[in-house]
Protein backbone atom coordinates (compact mmCIF):
# COMPACT_ATOMS: atom_id res chain seq x y z
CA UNK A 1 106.40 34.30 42.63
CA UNK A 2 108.11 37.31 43.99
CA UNK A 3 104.73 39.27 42.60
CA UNK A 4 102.53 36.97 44.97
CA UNK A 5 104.67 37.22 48.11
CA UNK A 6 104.97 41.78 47.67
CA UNK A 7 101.07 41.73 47.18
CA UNK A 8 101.17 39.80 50.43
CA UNK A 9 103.28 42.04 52.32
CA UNK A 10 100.79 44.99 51.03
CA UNK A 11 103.46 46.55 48.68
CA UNK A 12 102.13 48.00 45.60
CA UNK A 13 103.50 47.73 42.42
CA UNK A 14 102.94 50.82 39.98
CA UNK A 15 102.21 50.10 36.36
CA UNK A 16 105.09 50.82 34.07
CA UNK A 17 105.43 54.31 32.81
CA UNK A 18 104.89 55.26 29.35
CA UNK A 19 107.38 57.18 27.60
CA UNK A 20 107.21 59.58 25.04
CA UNK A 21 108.72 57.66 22.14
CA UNK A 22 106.69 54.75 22.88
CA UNK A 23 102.79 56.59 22.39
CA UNK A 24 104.76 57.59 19.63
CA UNK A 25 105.39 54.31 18.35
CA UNK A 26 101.64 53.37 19.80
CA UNK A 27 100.27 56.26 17.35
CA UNK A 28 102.77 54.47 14.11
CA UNK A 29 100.63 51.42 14.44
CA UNK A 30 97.51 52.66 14.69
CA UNK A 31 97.08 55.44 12.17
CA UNK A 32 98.75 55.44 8.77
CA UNK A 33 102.39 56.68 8.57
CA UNK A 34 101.02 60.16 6.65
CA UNK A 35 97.58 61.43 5.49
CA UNK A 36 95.16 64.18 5.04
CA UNK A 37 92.45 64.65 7.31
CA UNK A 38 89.41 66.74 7.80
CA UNK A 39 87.76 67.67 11.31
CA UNK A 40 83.93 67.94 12.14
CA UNK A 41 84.44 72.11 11.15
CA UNK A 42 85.97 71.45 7.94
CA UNK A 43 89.64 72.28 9.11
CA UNK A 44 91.65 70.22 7.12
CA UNK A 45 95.44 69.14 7.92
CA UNK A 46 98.40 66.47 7.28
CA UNK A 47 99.71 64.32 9.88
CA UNK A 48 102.77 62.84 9.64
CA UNK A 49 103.78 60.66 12.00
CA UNK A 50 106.52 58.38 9.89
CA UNK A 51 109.55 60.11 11.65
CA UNK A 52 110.62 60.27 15.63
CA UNK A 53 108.70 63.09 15.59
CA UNK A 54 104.80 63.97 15.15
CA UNK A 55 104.71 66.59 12.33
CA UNK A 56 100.93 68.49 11.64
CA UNK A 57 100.65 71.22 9.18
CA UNK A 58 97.09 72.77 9.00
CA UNK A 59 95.68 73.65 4.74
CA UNK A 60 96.43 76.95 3.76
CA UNK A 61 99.70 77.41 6.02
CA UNK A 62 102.88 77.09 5.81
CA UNK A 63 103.93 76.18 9.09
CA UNK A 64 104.70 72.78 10.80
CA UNK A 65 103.85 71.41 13.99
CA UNK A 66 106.44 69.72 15.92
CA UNK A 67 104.23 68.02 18.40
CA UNK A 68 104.86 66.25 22.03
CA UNK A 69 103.15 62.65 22.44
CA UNK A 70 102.34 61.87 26.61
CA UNK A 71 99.77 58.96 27.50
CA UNK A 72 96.35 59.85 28.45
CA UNK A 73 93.19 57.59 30.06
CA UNK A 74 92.57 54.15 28.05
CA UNK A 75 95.52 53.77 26.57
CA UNK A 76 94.91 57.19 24.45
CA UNK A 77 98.03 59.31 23.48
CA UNK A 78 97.67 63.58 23.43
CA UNK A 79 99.72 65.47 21.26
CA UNK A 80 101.02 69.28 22.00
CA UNK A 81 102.86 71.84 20.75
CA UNK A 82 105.77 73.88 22.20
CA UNK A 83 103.42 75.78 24.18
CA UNK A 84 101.82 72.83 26.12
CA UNK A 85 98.33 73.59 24.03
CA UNK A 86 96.72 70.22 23.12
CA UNK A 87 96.44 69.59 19.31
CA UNK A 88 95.30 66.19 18.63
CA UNK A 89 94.27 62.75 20.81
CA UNK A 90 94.40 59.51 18.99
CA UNK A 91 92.77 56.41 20.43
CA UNK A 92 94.47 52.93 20.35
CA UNK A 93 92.27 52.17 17.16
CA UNK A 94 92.99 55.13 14.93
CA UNK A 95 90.19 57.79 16.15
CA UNK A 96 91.62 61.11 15.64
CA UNK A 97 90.49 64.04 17.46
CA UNK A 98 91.80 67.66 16.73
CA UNK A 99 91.78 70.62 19.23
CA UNK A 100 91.63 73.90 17.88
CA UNK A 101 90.52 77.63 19.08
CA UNK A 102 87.59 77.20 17.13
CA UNK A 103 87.24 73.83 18.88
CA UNK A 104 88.34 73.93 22.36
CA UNK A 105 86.31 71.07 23.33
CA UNK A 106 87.34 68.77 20.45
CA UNK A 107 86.63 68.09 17.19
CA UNK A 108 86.70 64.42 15.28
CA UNK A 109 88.35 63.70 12.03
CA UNK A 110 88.02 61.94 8.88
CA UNK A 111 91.05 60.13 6.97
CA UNK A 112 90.18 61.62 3.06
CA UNK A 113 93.54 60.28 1.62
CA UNK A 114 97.07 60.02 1.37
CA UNK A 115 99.63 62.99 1.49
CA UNK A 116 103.33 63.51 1.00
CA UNK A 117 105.26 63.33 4.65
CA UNK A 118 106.26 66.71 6.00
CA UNK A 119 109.86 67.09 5.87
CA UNK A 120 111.29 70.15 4.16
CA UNK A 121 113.23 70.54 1.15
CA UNK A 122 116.22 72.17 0.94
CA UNK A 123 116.16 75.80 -0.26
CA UNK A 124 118.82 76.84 -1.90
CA UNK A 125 120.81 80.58 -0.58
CA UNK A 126 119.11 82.73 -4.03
CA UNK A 127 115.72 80.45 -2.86
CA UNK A 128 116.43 81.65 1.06
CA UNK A 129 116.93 85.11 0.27
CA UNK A 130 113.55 85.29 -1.24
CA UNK A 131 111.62 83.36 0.74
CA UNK A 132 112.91 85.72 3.82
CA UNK A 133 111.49 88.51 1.56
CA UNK A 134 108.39 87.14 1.11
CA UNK A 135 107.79 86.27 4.94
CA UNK A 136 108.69 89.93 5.72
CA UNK A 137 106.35 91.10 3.09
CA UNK A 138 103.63 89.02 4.88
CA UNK A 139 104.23 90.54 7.85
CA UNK A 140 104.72 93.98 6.89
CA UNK A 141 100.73 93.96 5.23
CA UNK A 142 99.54 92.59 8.65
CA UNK A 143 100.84 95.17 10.41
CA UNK A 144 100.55 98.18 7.51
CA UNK A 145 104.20 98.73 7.66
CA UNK A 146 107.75 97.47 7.62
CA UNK A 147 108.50 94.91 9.48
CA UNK A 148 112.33 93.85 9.22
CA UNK A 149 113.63 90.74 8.87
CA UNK A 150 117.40 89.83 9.47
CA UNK A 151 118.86 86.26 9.62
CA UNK A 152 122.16 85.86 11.64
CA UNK A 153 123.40 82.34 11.29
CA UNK A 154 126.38 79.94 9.98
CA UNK A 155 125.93 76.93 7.29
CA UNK A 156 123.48 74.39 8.16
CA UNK A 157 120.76 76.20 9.89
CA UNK A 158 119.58 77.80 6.91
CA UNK A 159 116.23 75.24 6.46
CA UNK A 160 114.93 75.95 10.65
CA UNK A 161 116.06 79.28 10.13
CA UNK A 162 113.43 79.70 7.11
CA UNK A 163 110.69 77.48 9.10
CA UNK A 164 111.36 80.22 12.36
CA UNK A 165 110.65 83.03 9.92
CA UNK A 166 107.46 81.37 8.64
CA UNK A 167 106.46 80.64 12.21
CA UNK A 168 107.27 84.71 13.41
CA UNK A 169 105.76 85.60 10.38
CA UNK A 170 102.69 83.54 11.18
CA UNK A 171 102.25 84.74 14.80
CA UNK A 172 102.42 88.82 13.61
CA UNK A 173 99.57 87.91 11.31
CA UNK A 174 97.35 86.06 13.82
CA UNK A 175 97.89 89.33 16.31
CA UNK A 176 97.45 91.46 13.91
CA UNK A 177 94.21 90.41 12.82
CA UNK A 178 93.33 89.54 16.79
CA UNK A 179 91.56 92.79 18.48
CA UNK A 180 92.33 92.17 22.08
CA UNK A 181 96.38 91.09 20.92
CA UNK A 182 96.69 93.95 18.05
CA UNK A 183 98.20 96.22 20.55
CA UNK A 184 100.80 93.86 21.62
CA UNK A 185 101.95 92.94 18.07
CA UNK A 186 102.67 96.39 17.65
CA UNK A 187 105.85 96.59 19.82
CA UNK A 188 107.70 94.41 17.35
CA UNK A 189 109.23 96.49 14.53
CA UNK A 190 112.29 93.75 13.62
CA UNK A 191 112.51 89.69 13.79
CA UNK A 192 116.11 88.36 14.42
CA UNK A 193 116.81 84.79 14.00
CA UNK A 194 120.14 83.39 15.51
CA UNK A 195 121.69 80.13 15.78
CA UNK A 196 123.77 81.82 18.81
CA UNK A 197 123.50 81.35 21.86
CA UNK A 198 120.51 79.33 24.57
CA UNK A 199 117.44 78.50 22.14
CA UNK A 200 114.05 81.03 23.09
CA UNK A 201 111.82 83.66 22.06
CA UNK A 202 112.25 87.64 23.81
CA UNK A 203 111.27 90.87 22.74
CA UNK A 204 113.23 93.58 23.86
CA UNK A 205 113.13 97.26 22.86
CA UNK A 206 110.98 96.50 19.56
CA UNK A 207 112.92 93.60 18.26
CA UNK A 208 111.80 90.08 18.39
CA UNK A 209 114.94 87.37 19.03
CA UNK A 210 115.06 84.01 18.46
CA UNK A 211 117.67 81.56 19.41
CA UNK A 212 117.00 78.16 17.51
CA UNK A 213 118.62 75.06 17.68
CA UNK A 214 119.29 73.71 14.62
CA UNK A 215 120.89 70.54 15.46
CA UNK A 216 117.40 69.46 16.77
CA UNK A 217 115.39 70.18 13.39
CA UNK A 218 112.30 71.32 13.52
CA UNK A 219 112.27 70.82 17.34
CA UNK A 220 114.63 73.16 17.36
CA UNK A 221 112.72 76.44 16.54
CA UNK A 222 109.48 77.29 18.47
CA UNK A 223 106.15 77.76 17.07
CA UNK A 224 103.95 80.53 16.27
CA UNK A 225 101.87 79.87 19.62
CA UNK A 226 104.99 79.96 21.68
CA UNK A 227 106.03 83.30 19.91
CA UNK A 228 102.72 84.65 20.31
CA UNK A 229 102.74 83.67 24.16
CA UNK A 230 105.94 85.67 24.32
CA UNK A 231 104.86 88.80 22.15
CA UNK A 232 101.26 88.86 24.06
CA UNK A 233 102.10 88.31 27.72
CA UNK A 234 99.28 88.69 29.87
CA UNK A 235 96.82 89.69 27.35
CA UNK A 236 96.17 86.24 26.37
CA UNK A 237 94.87 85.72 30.03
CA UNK A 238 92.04 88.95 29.35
């Protein structure tokens, strides 16, 4: 066989490389499409891994996780986020393992039961309107005062456009409330949200931009760790 007769010749042959969509497809079969879980600490999510895409959302929040499958040791798959940070590893038979800043080093989970997959409904504009309201609200008691909100973008990117708010609004509370990243947070006094323009996350002169992408879905809007990357800078590395 033409195998035999390379080996002979001392050519090596390197294994075939595993692509993204297929630990995805590894993780399908081995854990069930959607269902709650709860880690050694008592954090508590949903995983939903029925679409092309891994989607986590953590109890108690309102924000989902777009996450990255890339193959690890034994056959293993790691999920991350948009900002590279590792979420969860799944073994070939189902274990689950979930990373978290309370549990850098890793934390195993439990299957507790089914749950309802991840995608979002459609909001309708009076629903949009109020939901932006709300998010700013959120904010603006995090940070003790206003904290503006403005939406710039053209039919069909209303649904990412509310999950980016969420996400913003998410990452202003988790400064806020973070001593060595308060002083940061406090540079932003508006969030604009744009469908205009190359996707990504700046802060300029007080305002926080984001460029999403709404053809790509959720993919297309970053996460509250990538927008507190950009917000924080090098005081995440204090």
């Amino acid at each position: 066989m033409a195998v035999v007769a390379l080996a002979a010749m001392g050519v090596s042959l390197a294994a075939p490389a595993v692509l993204p969509a297929d630990c995805h497809a590894q993780t399908r079969r081995s854990v069930p499409p959607t269902a709650r879980y709860v880690s050694g600490n008592g954090q508590a999510f949903i995983l939903d891994t029925s679409g092309s895409r891994a989607l986590l959302r953590f109890e108690r929040s309102t924000e989902v996780w777009v996450l990255r499958p890339t193959p690890a040791p034994r056959g293993d798959i790691i999920y991350r986020n948009d900002n590279g940070d590792q979420v969860l590893r799944v073994t070939p038979d189902g274990g689950v393992t979930l990373y978290t800043t309370a549990a850098p080093q890793g934390s195993p989970v439990s299957r507790v039961g089914d749950a309802q997959g991840l995608a979002s409904a459609t909001l309708t504009g009076a629903q949009l309107v109020d939901y932006f309201m709300r998010q700013s609200y959120r904010a603006s008691q995090a940070m003790g005062r206003l904290i503006v909100i403005d939406v710039d973008i053209q039919p069909g990117s209303e649904q990412v456009a509310a999950e980016t708010v969420s996400a913003a609004s998410d990452a202003i509370v988790r400064m806020a409330r973070a001593s060595n990243l308060r002083g940061q947070v406090e540079r932003v006094r508006r969030v604009v949200v744009s469908d205009q323009g190359r996707p990504g996350v700046t802060l300029v002169q007080g305002t926080l931009r984001i460029v999403i992408d709404a053809d790509a879905g959720m993919a297309g809007r970053p996460s509250s760790a990538r927008i507190v990357r950009v917000v924080a800078g090098d005081a995440l590395n204090r």
